[in-house]
PDB file of N, CA and C in Angstrom:
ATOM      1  N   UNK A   1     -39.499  -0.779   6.644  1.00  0.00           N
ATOM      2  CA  UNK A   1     -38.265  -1.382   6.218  1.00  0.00           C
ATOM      3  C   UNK A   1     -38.169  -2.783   6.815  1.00  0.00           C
ATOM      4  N   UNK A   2     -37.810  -3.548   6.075  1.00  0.00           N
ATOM      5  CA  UNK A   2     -37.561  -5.114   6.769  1.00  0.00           C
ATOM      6  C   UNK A   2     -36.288  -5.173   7.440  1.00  0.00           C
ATOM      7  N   UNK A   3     -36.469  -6.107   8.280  1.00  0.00           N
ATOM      8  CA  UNK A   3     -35.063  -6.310   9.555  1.00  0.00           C
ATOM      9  C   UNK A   3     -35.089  -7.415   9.333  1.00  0.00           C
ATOM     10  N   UNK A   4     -33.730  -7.413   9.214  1.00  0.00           N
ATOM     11  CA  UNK A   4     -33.297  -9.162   9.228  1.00  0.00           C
ATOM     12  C   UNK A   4     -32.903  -9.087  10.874  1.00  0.00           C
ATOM     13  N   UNK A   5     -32.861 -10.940  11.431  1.00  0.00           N
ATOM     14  CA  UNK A   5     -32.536 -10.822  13.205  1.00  0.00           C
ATOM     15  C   UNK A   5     -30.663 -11.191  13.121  1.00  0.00           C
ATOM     16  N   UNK A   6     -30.092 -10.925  13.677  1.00  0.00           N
ATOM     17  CA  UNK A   6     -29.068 -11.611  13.688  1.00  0.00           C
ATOM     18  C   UNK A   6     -28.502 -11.839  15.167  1.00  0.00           C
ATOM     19  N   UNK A   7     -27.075 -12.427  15.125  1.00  0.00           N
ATOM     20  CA  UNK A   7     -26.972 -12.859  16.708  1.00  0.00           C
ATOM     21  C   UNK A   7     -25.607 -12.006  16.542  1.00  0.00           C
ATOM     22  N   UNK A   8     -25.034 -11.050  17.982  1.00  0.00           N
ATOM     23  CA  UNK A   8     -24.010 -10.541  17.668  1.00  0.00           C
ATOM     24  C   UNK A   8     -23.125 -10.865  18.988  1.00  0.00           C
ATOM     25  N   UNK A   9     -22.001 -11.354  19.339  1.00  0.00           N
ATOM     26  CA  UNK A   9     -21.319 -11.552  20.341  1.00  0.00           C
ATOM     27  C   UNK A   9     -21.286  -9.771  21.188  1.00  0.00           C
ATOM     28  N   UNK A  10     -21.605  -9.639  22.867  1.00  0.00           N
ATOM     29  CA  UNK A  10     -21.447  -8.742  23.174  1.00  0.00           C
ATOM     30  C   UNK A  10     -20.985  -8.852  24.680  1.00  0.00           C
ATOM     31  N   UNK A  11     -19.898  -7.921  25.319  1.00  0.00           N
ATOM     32  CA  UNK A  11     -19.424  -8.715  26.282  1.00  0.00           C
ATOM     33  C   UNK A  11     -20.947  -8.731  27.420  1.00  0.00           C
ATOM     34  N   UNK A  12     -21.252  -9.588  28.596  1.00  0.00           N
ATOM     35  CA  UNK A  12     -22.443  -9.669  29.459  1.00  0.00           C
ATOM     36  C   UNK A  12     -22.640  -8.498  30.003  1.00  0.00           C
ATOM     37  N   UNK A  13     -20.956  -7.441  30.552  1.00  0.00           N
ATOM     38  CA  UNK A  13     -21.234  -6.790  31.396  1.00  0.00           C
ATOM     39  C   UNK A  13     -21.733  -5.428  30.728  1.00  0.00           C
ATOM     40  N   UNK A  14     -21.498  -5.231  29.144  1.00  0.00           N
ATOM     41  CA  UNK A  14     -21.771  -4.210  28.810  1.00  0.00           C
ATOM     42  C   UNK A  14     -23.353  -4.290  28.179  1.00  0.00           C
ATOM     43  N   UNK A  15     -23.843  -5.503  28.327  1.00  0.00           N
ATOM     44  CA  UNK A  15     -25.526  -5.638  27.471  1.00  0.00           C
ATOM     45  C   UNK A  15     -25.821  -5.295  28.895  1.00  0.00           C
ATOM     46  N   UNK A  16     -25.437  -5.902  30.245  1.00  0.00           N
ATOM     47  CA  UNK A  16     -26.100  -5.479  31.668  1.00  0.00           C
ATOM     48  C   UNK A  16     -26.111  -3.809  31.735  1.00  0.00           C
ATOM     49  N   UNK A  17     -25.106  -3.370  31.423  1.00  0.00           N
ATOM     50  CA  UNK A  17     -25.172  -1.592  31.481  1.00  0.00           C
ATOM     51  C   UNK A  17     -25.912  -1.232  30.725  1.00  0.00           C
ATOM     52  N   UNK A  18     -25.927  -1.742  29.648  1.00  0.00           N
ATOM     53  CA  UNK A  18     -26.924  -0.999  28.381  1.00  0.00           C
ATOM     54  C   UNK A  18     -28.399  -0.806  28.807  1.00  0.00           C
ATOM     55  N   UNK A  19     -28.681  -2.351  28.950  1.00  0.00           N
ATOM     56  CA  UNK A  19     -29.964  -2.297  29.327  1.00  0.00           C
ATOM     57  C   UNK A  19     -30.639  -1.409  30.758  1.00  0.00           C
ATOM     58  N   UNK A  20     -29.701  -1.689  31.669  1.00  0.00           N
ATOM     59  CA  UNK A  20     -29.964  -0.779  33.126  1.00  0.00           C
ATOM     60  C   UNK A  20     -30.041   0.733  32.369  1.00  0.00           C
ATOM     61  N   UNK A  21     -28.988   1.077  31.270  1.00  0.00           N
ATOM     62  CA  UNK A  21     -29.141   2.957  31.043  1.00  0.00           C
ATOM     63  C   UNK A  21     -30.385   3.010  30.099  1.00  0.00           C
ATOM     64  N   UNK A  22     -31.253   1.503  29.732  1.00  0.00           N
ATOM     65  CA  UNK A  22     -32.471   1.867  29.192  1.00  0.00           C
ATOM     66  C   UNK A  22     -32.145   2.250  27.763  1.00  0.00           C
ATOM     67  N   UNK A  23     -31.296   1.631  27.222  1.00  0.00           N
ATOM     68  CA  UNK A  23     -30.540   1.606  25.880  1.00  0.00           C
ATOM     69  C   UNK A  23     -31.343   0.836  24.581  1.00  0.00           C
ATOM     70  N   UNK A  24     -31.516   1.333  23.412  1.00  0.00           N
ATOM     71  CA  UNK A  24     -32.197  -0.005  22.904  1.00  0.00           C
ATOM     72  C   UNK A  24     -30.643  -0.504  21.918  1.00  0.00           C
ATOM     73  N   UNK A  25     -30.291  -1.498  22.131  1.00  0.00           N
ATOM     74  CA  UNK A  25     -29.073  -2.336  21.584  1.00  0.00           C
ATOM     75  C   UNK A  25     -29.205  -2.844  20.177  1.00  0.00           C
ATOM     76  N   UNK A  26     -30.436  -2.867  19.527  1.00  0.00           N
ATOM     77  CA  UNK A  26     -30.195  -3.034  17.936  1.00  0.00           C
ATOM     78  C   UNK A  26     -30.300  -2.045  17.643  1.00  0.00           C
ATOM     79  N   UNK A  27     -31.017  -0.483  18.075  1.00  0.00           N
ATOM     80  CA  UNK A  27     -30.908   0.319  17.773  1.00  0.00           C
ATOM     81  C   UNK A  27     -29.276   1.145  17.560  1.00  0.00           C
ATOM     82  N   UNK A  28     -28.575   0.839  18.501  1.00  0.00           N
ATOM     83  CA  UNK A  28     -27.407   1.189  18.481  1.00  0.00           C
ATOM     84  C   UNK A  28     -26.561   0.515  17.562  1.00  0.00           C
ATOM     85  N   UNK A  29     -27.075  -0.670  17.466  1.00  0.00           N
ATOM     86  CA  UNK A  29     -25.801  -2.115  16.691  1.00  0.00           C
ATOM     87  C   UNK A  29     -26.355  -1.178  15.182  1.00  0.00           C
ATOM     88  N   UNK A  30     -27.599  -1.036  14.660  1.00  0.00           N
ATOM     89  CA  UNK A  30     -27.803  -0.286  13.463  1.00  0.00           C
ATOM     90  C   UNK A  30     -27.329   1.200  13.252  1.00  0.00           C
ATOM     91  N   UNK A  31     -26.954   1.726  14.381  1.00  0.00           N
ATOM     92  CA  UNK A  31     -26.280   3.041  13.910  1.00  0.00           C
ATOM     93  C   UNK A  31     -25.217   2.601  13.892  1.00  0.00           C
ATOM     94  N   UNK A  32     -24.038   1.966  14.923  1.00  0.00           N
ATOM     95  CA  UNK A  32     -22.814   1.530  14.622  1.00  0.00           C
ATOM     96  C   UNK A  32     -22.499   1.652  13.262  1.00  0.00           C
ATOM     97  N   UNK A  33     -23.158   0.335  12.764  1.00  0.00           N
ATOM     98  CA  UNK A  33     -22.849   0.112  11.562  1.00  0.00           C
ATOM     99  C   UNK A  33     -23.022   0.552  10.122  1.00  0.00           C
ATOM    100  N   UNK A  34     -24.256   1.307  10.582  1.00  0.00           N
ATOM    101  CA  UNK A  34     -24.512   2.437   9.571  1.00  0.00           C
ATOM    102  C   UNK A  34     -23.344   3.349   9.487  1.00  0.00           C
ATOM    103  N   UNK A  35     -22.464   4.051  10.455  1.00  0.00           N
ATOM    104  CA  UNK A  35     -21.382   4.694  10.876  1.00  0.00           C
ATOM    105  C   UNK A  35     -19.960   4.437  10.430  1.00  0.00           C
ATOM    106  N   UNK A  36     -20.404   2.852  10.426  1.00  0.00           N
ATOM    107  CA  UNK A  36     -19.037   2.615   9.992  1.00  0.00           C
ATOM    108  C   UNK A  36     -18.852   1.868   8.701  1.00  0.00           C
ATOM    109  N   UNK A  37     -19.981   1.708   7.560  1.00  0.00           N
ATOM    110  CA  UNK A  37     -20.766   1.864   6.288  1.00  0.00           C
ATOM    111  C   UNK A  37     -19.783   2.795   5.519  1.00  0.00           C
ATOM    112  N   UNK A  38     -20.402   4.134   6.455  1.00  0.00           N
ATOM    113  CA  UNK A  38     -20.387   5.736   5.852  1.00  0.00           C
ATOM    114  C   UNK A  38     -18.649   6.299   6.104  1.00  0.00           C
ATOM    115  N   UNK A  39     -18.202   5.157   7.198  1.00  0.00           N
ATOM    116  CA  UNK A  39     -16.938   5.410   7.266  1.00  0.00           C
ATOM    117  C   UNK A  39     -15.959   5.315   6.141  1.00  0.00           C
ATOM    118  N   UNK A  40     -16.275   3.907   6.041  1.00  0.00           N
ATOM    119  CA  UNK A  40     -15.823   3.044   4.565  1.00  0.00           C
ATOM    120  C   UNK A  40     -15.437   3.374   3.369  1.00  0.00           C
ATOM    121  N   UNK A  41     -17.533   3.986   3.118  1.00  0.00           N
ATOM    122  CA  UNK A  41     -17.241   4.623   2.112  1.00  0.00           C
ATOM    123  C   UNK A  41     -16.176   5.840   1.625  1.00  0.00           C
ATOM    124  N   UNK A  42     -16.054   6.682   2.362  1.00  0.00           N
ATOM    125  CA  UNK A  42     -15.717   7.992   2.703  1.00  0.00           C
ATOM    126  C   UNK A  42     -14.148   7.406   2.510  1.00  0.00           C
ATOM    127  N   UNK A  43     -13.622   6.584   3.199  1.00  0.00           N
ATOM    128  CA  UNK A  43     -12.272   5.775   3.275  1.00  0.00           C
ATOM    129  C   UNK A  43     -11.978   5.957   1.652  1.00  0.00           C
ATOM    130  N   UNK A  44     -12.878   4.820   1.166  1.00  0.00           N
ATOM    131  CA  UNK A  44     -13.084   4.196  -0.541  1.00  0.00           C
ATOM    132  C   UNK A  44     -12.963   5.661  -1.404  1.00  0.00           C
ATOM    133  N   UNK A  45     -13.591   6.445  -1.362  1.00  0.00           N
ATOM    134  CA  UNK A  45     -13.575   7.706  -1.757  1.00  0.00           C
ATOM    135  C   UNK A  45     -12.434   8.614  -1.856  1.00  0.00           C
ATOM    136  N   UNK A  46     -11.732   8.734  -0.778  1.00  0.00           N
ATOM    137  CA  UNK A  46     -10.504   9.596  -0.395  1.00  0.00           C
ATOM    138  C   UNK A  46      -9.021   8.574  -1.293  1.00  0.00           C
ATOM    139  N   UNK A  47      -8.973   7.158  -1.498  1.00  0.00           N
ATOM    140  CA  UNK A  47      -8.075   6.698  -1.376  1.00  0.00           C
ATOM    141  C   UNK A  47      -8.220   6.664  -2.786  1.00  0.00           C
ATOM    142  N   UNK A  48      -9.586   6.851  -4.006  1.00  0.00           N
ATOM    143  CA  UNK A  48      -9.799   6.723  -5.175  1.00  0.00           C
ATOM    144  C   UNK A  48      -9.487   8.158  -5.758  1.00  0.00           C
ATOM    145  N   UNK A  49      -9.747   9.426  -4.777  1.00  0.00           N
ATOM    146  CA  UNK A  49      -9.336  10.193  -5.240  1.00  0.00           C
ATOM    147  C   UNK A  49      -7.732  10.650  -4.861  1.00  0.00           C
ATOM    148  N   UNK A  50      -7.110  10.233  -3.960  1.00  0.00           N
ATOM    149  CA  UNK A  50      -5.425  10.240  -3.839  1.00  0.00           C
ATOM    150  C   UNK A  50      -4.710   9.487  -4.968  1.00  0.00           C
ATOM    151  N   UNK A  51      -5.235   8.319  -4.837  1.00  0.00           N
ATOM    152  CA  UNK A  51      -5.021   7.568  -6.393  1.00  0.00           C
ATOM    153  C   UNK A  51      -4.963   8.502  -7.977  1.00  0.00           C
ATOM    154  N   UNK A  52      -5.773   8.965  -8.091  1.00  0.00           N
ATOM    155  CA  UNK A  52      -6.158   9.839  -9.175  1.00  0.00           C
ATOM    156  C   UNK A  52      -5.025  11.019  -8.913  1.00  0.00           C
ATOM    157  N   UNK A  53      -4.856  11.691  -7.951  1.00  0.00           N
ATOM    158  CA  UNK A  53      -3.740  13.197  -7.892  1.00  0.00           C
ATOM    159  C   UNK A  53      -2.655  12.226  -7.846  1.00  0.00           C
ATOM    160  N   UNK A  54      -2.376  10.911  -7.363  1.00  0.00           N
ATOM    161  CA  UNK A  54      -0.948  10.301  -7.956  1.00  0.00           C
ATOM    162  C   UNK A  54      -0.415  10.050  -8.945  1.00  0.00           C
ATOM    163  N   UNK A  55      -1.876   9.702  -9.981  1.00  0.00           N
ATOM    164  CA  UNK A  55      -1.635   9.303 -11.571  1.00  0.00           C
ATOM    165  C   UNK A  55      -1.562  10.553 -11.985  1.00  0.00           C
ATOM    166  N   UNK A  56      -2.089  11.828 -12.093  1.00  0.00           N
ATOM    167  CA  UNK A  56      -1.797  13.118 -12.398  1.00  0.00           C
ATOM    168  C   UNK A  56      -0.842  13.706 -12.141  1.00  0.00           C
ATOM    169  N   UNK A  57       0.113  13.753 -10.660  1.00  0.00           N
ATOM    170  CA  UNK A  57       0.941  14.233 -10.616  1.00  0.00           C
ATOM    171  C   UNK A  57       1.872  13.489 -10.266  1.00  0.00           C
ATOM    172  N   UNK A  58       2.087  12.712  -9.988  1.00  0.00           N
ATOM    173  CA  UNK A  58       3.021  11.792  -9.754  1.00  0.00           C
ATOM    174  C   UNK A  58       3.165  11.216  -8.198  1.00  0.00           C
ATOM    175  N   UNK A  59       3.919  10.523  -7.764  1.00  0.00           N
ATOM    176  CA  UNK A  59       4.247  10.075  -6.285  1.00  0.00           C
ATOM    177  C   UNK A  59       4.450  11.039  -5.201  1.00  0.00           C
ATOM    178  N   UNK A  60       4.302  11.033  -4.395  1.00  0.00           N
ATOM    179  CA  UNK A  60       4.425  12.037  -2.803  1.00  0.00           C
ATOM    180  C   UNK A  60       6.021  11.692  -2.745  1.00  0.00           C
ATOM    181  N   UNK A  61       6.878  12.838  -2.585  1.00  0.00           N
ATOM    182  CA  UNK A  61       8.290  12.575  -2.327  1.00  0.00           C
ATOM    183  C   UNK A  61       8.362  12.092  -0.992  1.00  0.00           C
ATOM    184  N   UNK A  62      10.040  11.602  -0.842  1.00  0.00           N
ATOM    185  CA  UNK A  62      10.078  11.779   0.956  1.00  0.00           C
ATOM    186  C   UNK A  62      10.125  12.366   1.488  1.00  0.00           C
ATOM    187  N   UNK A  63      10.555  14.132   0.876  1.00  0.00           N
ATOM    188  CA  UNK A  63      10.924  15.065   1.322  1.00  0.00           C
ATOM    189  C   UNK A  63       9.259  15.792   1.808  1.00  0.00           C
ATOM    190  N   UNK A  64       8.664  15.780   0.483  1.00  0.00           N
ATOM    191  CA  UNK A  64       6.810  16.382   0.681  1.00  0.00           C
ATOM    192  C   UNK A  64       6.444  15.444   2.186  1.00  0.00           C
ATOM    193  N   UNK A  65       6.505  14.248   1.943  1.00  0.00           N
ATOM    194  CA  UNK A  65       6.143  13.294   3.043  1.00  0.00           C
ATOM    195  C   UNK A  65       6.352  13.937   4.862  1.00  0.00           C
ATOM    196  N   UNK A  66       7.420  14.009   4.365  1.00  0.00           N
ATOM    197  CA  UNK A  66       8.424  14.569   5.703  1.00  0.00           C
ATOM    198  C   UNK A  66       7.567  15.775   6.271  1.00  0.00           C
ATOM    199  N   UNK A  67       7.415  16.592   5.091  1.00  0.00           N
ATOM    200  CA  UNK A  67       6.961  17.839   5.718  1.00  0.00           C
ATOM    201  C   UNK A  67       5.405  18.126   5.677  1.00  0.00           C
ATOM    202  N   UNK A  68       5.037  17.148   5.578  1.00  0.00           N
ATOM    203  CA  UNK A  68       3.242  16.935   5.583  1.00  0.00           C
ATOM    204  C   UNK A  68       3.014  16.274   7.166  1.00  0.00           C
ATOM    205  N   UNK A  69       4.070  15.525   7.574  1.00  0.00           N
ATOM    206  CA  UNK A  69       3.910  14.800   8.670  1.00  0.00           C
ATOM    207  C   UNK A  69       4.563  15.463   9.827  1.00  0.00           C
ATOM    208  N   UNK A  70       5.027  16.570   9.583  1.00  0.00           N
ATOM    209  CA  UNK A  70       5.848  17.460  10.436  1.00  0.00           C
ATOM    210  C   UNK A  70       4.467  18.344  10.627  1.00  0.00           C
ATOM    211  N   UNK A  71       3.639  19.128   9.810  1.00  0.00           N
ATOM    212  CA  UNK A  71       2.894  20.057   9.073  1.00  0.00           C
ATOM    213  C   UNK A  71       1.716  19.543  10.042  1.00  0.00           C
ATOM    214  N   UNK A  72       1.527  18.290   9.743  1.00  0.00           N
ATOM    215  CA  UNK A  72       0.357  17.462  10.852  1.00  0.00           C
ATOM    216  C   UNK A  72       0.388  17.315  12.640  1.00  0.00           C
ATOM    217  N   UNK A  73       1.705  17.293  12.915  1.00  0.00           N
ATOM    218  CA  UNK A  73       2.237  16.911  14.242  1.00  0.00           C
ATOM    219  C   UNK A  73       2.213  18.094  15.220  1.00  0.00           C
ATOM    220  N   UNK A  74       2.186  19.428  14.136  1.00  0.00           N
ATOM    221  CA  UNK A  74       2.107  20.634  14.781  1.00  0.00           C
ATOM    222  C   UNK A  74       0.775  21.469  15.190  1.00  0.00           C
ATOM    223  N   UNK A  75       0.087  20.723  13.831  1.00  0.00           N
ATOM    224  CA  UNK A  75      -1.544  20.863  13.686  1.00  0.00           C
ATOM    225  C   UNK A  75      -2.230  20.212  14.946  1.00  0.00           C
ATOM    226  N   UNK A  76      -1.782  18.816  15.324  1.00  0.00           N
ATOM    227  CA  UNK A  76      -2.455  17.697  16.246  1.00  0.00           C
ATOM    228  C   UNK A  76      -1.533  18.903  17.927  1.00  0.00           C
ATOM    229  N   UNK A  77      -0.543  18.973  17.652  1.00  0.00           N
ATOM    230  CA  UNK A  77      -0.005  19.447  18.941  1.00  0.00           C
ATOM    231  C   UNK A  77      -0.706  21.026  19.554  1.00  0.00           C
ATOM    232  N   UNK A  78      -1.088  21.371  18.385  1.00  0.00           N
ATOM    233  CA  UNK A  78      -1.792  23.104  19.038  1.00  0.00           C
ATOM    234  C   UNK A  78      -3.813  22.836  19.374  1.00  0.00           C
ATOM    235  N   UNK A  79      -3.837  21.684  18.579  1.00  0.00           N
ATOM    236  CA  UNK A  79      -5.596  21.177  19.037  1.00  0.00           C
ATOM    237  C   UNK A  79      -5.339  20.255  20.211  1.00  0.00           C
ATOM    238  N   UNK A  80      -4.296  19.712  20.713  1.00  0.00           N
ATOM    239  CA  UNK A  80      -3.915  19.534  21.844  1.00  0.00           C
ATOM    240  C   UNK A  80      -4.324  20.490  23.138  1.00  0.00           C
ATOM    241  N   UNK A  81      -3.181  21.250  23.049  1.00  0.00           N
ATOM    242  CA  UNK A  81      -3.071  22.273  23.560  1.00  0.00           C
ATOM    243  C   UNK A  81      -4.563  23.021  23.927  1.00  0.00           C
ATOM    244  N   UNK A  82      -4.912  23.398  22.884  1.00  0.00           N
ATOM    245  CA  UNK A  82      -6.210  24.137  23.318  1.00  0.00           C
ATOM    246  C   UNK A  82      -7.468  23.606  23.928  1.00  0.00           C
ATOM    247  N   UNK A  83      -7.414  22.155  23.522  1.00  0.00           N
ATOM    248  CA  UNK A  83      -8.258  21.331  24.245  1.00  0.00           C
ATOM    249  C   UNK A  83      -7.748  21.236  25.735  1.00  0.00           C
ATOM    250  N   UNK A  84      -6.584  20.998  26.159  1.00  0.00           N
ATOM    251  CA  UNK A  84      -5.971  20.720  27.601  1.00  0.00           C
ATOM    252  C   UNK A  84      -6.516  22.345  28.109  1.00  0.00           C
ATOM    253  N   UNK A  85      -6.297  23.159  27.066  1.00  0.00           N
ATOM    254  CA  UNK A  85      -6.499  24.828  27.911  1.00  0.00           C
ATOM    255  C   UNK A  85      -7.941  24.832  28.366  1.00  0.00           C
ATOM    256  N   UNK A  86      -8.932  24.214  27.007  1.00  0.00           N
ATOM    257  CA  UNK A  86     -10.464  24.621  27.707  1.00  0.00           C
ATOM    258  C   UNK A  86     -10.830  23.324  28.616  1.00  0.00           C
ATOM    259  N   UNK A  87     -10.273  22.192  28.244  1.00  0.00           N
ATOM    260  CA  UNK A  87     -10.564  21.716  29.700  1.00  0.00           C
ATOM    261  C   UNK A  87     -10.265  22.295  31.039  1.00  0.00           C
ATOM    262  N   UNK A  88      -8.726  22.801  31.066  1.00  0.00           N
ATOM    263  CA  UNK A  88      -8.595  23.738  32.648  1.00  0.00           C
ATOM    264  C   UNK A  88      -9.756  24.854  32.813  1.00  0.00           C
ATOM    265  N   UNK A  89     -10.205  25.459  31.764  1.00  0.00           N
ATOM    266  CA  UNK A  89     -11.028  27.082  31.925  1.00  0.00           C
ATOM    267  C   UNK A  89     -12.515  26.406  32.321  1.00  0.00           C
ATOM    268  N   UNK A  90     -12.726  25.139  32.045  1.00  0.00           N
ATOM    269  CA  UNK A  90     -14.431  25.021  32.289  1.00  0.00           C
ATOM    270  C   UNK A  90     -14.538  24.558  33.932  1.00  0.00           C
TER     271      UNK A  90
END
């Protein structure tokens, strides 16, 4: 595969760590960004298909809204929780 070189701003003290943990740094700068490529896409994807269930069914109420974000807060608060629990048990 061909590599193009490029120059990337990185702070000194973290290319000094990298290199001391024996890191290879384009190797990483190419997964980064491969990562966040695949992020993108995936982004592009989700927002083309929300788009599409909006034109089909119409707009998200405030009320649906409300209770999707309530629905979520309880979801994020119990993977909380169980994470704080198996951190104490290990």
């Amino acid at each position: 595969m061909r590599m193009a070189k490029v120059s990337v701003s990185i702070p000194d003290d973290i290319v000094a760590a990298a290199k001391a943990a024996g890191l290879n740094i384009s190797r990483l700068a190419t997964l980064a960004l491969s990562s966040e490529l695949d992020r993108q896409a995936k982004v592009a994807e989700l927002d083309a298909y929300l788009a599409q269930l909006e034109h089909e069914l119409g707009p998200v109420s405030t009320d649906e809204a409300t209770e999707a974000a309530e629905w979520a807060a309880r979801i994020e608060a119990a993977n909380d929780e169980a994470a704080s629990h198996s951190r104490r048990s290990a």
